[in-house]
C-alpha atoms as a PDB file:
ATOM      1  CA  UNK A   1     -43.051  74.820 -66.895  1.00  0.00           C
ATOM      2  CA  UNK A   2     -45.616  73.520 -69.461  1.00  0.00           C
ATOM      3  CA  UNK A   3     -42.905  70.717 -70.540  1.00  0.00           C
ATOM      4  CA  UNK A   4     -43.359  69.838 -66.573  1.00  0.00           C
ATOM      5  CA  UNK A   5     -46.756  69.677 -66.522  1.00  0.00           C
ATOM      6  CA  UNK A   6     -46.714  67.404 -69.818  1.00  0.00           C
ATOM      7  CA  UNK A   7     -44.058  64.958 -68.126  1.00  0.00           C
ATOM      8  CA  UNK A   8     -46.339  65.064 -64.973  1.00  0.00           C
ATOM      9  CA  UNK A   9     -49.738  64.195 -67.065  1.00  0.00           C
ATOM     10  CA  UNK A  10     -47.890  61.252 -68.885  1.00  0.00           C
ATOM     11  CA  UNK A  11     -46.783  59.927 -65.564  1.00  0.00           C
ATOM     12  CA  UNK A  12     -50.090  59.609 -64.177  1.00  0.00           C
ATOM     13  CA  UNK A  13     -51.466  58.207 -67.161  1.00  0.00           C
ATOM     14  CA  UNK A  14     -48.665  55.944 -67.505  1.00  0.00           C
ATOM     15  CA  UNK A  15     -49.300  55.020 -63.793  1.00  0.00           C
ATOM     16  CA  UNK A  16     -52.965  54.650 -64.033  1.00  0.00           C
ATOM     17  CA  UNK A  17     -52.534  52.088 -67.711  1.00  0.00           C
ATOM     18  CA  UNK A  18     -49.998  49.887 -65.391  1.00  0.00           C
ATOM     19  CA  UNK A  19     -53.229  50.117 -62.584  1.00  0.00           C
ATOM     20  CA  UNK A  20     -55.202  48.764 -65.402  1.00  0.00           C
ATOM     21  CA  UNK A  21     -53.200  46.381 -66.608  1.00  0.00           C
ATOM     22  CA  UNK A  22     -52.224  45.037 -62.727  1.00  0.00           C
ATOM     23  CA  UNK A  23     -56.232  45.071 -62.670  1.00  0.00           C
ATOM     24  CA  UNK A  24     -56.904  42.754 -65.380  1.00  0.00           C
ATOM     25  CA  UNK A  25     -54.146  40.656 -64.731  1.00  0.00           C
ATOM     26  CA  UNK A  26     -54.857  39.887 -61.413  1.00  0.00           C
ATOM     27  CA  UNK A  27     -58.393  39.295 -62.439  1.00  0.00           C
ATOM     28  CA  UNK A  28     -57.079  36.565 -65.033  1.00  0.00           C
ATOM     29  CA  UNK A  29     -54.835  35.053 -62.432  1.00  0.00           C
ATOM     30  CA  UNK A  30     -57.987  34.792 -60.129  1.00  0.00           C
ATOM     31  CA  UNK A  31     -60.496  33.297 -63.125  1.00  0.00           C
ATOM     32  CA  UNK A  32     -57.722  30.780 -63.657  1.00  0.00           C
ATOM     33  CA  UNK A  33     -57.245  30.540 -59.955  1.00  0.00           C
ATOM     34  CA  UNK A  34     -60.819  29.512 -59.772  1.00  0.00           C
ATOM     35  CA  UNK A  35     -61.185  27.720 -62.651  1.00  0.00           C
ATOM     36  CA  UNK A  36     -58.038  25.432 -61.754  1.00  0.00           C
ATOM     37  CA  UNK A  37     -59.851  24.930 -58.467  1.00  0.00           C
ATOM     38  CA  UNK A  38     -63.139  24.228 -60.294  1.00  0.00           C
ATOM     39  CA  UNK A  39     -61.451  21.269 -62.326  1.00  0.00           C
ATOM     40  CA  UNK A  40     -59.559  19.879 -59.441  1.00  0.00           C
ATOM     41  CA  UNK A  41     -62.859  19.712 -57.846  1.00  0.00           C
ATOM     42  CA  UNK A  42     -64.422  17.839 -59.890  1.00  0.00           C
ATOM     43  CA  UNK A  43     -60.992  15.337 -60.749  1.00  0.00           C
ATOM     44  CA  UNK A  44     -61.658  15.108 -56.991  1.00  0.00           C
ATOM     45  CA  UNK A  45     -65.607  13.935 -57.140  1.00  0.00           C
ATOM     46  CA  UNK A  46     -64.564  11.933 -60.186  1.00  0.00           C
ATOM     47  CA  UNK A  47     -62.091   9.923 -58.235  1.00  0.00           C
ATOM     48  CA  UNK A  48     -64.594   9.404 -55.309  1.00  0.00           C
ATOM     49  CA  UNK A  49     -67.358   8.207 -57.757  1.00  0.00           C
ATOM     50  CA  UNK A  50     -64.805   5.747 -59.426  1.00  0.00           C
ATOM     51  CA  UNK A  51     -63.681   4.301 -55.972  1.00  0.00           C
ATOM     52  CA  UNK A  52     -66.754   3.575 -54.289  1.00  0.00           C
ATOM     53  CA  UNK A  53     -67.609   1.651 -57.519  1.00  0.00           C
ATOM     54  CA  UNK A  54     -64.421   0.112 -57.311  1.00  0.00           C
ATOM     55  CA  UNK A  55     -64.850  -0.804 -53.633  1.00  0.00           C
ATOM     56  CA  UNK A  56     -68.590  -2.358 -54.579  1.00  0.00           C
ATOM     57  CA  UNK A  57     -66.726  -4.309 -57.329  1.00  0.00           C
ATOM     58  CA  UNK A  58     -64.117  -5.451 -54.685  1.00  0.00           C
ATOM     59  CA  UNK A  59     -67.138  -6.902 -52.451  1.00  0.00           C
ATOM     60  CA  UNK A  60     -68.664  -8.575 -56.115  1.00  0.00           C
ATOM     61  CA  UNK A  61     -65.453 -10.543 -55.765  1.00  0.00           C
ATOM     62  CA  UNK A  62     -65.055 -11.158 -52.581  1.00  0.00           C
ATOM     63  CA  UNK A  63     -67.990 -13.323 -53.379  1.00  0.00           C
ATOM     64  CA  UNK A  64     -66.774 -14.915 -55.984  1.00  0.00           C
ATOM     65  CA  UNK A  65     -64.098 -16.199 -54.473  1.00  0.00           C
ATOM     66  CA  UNK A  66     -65.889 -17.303 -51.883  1.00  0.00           C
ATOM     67  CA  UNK A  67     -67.688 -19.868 -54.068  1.00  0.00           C
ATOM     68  CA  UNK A  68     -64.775 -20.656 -56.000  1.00  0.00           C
ATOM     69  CA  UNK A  69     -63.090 -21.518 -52.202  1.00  0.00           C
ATOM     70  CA  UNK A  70     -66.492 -23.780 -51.461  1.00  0.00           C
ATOM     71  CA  UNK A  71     -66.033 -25.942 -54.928  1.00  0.00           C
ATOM     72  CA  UNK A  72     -62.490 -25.957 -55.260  1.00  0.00           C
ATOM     73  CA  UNK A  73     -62.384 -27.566 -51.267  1.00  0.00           C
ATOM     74  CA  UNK A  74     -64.982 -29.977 -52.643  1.00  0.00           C
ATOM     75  CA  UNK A  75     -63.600 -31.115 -55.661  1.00  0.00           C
ATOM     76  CA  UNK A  76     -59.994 -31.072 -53.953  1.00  0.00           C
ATOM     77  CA  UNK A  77     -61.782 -33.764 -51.571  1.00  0.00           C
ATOM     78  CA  UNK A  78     -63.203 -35.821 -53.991  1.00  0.00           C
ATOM     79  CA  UNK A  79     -59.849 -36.314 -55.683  1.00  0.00           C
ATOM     80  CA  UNK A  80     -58.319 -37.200 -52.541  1.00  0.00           C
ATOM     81  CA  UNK A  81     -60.952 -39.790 -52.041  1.00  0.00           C
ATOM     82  CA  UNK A  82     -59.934 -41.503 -55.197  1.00  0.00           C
ATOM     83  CA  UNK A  83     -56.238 -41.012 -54.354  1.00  0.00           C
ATOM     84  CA  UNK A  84     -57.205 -42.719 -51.349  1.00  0.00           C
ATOM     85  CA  UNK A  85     -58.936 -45.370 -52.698  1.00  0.00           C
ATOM     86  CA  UNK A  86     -55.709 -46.201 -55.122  1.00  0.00           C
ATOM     87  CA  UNK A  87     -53.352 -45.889 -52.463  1.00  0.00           C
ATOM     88  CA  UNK A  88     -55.465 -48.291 -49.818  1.00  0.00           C
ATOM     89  CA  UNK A  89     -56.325 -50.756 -52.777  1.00  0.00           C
ATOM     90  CA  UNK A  90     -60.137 -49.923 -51.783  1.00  0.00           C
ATOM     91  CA  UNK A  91     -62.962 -52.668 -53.546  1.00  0.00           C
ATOM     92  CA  UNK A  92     -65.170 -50.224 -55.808  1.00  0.00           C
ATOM     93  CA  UNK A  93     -68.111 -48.508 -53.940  1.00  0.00           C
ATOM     94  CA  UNK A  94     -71.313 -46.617 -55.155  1.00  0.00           C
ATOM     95  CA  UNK A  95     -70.108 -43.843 -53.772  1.00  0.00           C
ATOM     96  CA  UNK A  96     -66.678 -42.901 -55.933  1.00  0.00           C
ATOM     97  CA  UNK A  97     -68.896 -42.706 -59.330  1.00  0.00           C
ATOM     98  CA  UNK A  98     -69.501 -39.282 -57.731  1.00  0.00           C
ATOM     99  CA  UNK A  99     -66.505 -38.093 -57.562  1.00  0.00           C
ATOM    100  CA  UNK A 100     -64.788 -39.331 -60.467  1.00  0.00           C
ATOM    101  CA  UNK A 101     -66.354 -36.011 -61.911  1.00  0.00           C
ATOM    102  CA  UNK A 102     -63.577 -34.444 -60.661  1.00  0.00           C
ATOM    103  CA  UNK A 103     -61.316 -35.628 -63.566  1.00  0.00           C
ATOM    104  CA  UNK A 104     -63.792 -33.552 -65.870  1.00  0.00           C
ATOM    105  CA  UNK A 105     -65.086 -30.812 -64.351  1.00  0.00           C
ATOM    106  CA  UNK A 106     -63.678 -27.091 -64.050  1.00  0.00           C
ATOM    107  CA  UNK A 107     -64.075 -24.786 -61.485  1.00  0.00           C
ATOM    108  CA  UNK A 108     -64.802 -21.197 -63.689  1.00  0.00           C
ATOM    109  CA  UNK A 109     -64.345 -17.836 -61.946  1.00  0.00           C
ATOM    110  CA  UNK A 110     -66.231 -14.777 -63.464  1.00  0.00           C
ATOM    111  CA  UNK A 111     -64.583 -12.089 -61.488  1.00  0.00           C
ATOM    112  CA  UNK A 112     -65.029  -8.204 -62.408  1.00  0.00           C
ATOM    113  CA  UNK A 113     -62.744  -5.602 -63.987  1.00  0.00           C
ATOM    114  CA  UNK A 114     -65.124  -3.379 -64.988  1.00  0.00           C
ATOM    115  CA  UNK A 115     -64.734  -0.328 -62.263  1.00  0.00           C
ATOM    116  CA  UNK A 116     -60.882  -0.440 -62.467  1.00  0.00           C
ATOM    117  CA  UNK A 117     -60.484  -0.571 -66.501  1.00  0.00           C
ATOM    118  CA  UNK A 118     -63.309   2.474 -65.453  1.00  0.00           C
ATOM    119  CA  UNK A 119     -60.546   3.932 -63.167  1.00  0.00           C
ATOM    120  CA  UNK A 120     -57.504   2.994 -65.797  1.00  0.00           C
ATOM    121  CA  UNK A 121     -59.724   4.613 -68.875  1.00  0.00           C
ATOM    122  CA  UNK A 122     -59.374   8.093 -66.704  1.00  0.00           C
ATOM    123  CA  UNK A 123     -55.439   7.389 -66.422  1.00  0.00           C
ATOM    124  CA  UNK A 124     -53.836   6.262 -63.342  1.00  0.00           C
ATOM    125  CA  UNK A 125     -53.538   9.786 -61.910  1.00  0.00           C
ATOM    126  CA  UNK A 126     -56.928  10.044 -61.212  1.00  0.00           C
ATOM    127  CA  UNK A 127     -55.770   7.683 -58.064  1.00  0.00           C
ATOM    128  CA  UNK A 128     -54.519  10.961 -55.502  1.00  0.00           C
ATOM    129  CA  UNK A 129     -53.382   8.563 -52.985  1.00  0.00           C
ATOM    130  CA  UNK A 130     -50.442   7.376 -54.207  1.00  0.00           C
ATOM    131  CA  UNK A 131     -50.109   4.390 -51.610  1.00  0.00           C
ATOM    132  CA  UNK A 132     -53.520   2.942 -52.583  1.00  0.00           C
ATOM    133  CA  UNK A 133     -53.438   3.771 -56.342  1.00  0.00           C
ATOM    134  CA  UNK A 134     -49.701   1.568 -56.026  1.00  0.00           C
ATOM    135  CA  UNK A 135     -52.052  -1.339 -54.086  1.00  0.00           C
ATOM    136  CA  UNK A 136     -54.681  -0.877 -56.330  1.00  0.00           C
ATOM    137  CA  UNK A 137     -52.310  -1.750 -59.488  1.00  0.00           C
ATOM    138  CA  UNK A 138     -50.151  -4.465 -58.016  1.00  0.00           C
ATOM    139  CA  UNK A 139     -53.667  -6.137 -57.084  1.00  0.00           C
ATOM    140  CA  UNK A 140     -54.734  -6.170 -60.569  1.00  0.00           C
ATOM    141  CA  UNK A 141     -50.719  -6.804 -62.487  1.00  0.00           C
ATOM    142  CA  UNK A 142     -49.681  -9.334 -60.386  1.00  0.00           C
ATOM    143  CA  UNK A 143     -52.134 -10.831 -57.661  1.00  0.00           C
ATOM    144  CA  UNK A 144     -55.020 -11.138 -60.094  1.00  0.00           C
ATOM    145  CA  UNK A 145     -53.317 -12.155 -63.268  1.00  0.00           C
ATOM    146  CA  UNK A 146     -51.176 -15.063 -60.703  1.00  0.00           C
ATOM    147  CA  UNK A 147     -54.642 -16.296 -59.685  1.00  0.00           C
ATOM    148  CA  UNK A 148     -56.045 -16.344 -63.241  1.00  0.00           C
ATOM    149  CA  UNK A 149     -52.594 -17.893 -64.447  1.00  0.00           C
ATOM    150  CA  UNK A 150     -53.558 -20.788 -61.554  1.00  0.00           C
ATOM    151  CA  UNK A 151     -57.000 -21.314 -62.837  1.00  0.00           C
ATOM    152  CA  UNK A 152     -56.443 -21.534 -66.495  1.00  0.00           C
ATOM    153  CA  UNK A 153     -53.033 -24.236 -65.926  1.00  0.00           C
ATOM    154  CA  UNK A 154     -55.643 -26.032 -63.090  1.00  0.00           C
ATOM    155  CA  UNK A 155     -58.274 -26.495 -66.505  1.00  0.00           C
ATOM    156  CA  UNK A 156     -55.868 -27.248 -68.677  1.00  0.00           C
ATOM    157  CA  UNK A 157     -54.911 -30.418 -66.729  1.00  0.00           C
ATOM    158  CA  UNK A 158     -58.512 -31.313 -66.569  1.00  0.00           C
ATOM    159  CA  UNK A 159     -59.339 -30.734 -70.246  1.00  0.00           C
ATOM    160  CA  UNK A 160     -56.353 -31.889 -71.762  1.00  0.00           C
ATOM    161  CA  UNK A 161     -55.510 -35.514 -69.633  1.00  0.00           C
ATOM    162  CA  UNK A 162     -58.317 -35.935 -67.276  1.00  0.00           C
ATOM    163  CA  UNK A 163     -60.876 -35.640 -69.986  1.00  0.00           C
ATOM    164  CA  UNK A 164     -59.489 -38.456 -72.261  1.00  0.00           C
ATOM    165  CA  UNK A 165     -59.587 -40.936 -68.883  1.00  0.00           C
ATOM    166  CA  UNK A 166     -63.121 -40.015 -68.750  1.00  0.00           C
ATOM    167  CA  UNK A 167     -63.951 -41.357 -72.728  1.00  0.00           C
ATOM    168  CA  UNK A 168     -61.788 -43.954 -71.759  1.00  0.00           C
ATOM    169  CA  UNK A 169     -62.575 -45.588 -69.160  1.00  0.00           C
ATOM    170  CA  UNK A 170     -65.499 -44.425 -67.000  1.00  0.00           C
ATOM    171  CA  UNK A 171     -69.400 -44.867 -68.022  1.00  0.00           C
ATOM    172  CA  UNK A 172     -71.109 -41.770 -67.695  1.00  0.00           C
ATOM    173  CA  UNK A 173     -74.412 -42.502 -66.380  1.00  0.00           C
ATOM    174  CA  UNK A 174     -76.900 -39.695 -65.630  1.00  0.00           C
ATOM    175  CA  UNK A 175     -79.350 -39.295 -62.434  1.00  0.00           C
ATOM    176  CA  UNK A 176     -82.064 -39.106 -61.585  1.00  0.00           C
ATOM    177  CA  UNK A 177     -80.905 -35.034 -61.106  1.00  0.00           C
ATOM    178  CA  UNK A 178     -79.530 -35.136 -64.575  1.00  0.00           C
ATOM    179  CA  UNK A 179     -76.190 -34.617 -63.232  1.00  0.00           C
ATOM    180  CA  UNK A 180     -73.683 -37.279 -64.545  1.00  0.00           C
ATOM    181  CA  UNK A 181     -71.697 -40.010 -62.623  1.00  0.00           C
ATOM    182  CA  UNK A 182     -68.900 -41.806 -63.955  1.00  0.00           C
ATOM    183  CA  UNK A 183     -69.179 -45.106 -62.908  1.00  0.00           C
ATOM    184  CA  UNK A 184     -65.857 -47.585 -64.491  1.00  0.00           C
ATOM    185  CA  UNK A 185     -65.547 -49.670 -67.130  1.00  0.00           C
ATOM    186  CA  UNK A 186     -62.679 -52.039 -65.252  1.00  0.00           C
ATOM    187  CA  UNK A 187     -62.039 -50.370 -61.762  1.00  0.00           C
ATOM    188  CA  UNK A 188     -59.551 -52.652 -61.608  1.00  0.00           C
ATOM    189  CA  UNK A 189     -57.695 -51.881 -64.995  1.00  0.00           C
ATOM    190  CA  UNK A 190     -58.423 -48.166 -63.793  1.00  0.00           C
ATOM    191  CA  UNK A 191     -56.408 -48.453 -60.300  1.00  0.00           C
ATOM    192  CA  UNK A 192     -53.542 -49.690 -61.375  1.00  0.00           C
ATOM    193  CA  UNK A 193     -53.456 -47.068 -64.572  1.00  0.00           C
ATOM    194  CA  UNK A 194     -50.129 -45.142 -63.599  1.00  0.00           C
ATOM    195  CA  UNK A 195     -51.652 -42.041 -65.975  1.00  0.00           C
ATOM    196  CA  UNK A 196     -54.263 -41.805 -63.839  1.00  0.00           C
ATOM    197  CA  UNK A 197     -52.832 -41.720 -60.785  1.00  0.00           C
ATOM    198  CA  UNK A 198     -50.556 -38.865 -62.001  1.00  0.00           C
ATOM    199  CA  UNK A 199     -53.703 -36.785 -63.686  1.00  0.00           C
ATOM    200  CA  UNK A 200     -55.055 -37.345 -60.139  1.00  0.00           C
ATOM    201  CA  UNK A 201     -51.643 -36.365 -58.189  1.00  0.00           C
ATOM    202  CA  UNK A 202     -51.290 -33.285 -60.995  1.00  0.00           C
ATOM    203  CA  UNK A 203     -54.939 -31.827 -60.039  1.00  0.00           C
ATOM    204  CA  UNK A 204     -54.896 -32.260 -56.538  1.00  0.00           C
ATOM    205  CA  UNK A 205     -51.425 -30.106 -56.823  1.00  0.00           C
ATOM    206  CA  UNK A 206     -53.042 -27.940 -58.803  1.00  0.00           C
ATOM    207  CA  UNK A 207     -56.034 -27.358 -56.731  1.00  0.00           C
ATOM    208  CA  UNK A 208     -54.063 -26.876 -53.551  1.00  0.00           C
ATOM    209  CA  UNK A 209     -52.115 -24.445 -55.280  1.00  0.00           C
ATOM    210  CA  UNK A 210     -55.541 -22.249 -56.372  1.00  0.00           C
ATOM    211  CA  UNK A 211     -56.969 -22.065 -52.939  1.00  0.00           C
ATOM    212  CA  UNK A 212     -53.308 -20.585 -51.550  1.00  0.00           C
ATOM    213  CA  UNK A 213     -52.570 -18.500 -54.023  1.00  0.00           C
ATOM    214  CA  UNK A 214     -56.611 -17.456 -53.591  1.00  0.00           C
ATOM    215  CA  UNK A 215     -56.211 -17.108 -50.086  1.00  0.00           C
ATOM    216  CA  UNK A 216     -53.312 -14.632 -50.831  1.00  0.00           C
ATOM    217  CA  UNK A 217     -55.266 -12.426 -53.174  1.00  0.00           C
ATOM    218  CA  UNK A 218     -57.870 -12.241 -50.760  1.00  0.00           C
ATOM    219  CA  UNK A 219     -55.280 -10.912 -48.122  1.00  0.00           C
ATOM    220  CA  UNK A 220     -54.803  -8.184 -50.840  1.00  0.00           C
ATOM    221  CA  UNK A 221     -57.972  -7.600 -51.566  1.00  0.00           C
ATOM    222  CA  UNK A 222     -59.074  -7.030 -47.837  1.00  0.00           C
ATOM    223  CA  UNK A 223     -55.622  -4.361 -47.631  1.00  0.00           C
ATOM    224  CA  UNK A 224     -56.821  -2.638 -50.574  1.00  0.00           C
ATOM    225  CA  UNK A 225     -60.377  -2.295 -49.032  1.00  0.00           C
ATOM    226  CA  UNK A 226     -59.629  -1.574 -45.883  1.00  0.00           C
ATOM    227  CA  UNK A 227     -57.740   1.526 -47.416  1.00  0.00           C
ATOM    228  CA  UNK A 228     -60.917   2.085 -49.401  1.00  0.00           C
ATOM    229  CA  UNK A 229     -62.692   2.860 -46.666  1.00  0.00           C
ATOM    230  CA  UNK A 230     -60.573   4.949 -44.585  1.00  0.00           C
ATOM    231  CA  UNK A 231     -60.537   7.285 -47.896  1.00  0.00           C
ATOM    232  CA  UNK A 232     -63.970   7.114 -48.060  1.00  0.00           C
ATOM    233  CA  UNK A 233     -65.235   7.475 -44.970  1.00  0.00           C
END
């Protein structure tokens, strides 16, 4: 009888450890529970911070390539001019020394990276929306770097062959604006120079080329947005 009682007492104590062992580890489970959901939380506010700056940064070039659209159009028209003026065997005029800038000049584009390498530096994860977060880095591997590819091969033309024309044979003169106009040395020895009709026939390829391919990262760049907001908002 007392060897029952003994097996009875360790029972119950051996029942009431597991109870406080079930306890604790059930309060662990919870503490990590809420802890898990504490971090996620805050992943979660991290990733909202980080893409509203992004979106601001999206309107920042939206901008800018709204500018680079208005020069690029100009200078695209002042090549054509001289193209035209080649072609048609125009007499010289006033008015081309103001566009023969166009066979120096670049068109620079400043956009900004600095809320996505923001986004990247937190690891592409932090992106929960795994359609936009795929937009999001297609925009910036391919669409970007394609633009910036067109813009860089666009100066080169200009630096490397249109330049040299320019010390060549075209007077720079400046105004009364202090902007420079090239007015010709021989506008006749310079129509009928076959290198400059190609510079000219190069750049206005070129420049065609960078407002397309703009006009097709701008397409992007609204999709991307427009997801933006509906994550936002």
């Amino acid at each position: 009888r007392q060897r029952q009682m003994c097996i009875r007492d360790r029972s119950k104590y051996l029942i009431y450890a597991i109870g406080e062992i079930a306890i604790v580890m059930i309060g662990i489970l919870l503490a990590l529970q809420v802890n898990n959901w504490n971090e996620e939380r805050k992943l979660r506010a991290l990733e909202l911070e980080l893409l509203q700056e992004y979106q601001e940064e999206l309107q920042y070039n939206f901008q800018v390539l709204e500018r680079f659209k208005e020069r690029s159009t100009n200078r695209l028209n002042h090549c054509r001019l001289i193209i035209d003026a080649i072609k048609n065997e125009s007499p010289y005029m006033d008015s081309l020394s103001n566009y023969y800038v166009v066979l120096t000049s670049t068109v620079f584009v400043n956009l900004s990276y600095n809320s996505f390498n923001n986004l990247e530096s937190q690891g592409k994860e932090i992106i929960s929306d795994k359609e936009l977060n795929k937009s999001i880095q297609r925009l910036h591997s391919f669409d970007y770097e394609l633009f910036e590819m067109q813009i860089a091969n666009t100066q080169a033309n200009v630096i490397e062959y249109g330049r040299p024309i320019i010390r060549k044979q075209l007077k720079a003169v400046r105004s009364d604006t202090d902007d420079f106009t090239y007015i010709p040395v021989n506008y006749e020895d310079l129509m009928n120079d076959l290198e400059v009709w190609n510079i000219l026939a190069v750049h206005e390829q070129n420049l065609m080329s960078s407002l397309r391919i703009r006009d097709q990262l701008l397409e992007n760049m609204k999709m991307v947005d427009q997801m933006l907001q509906e994550k936002l908002n």
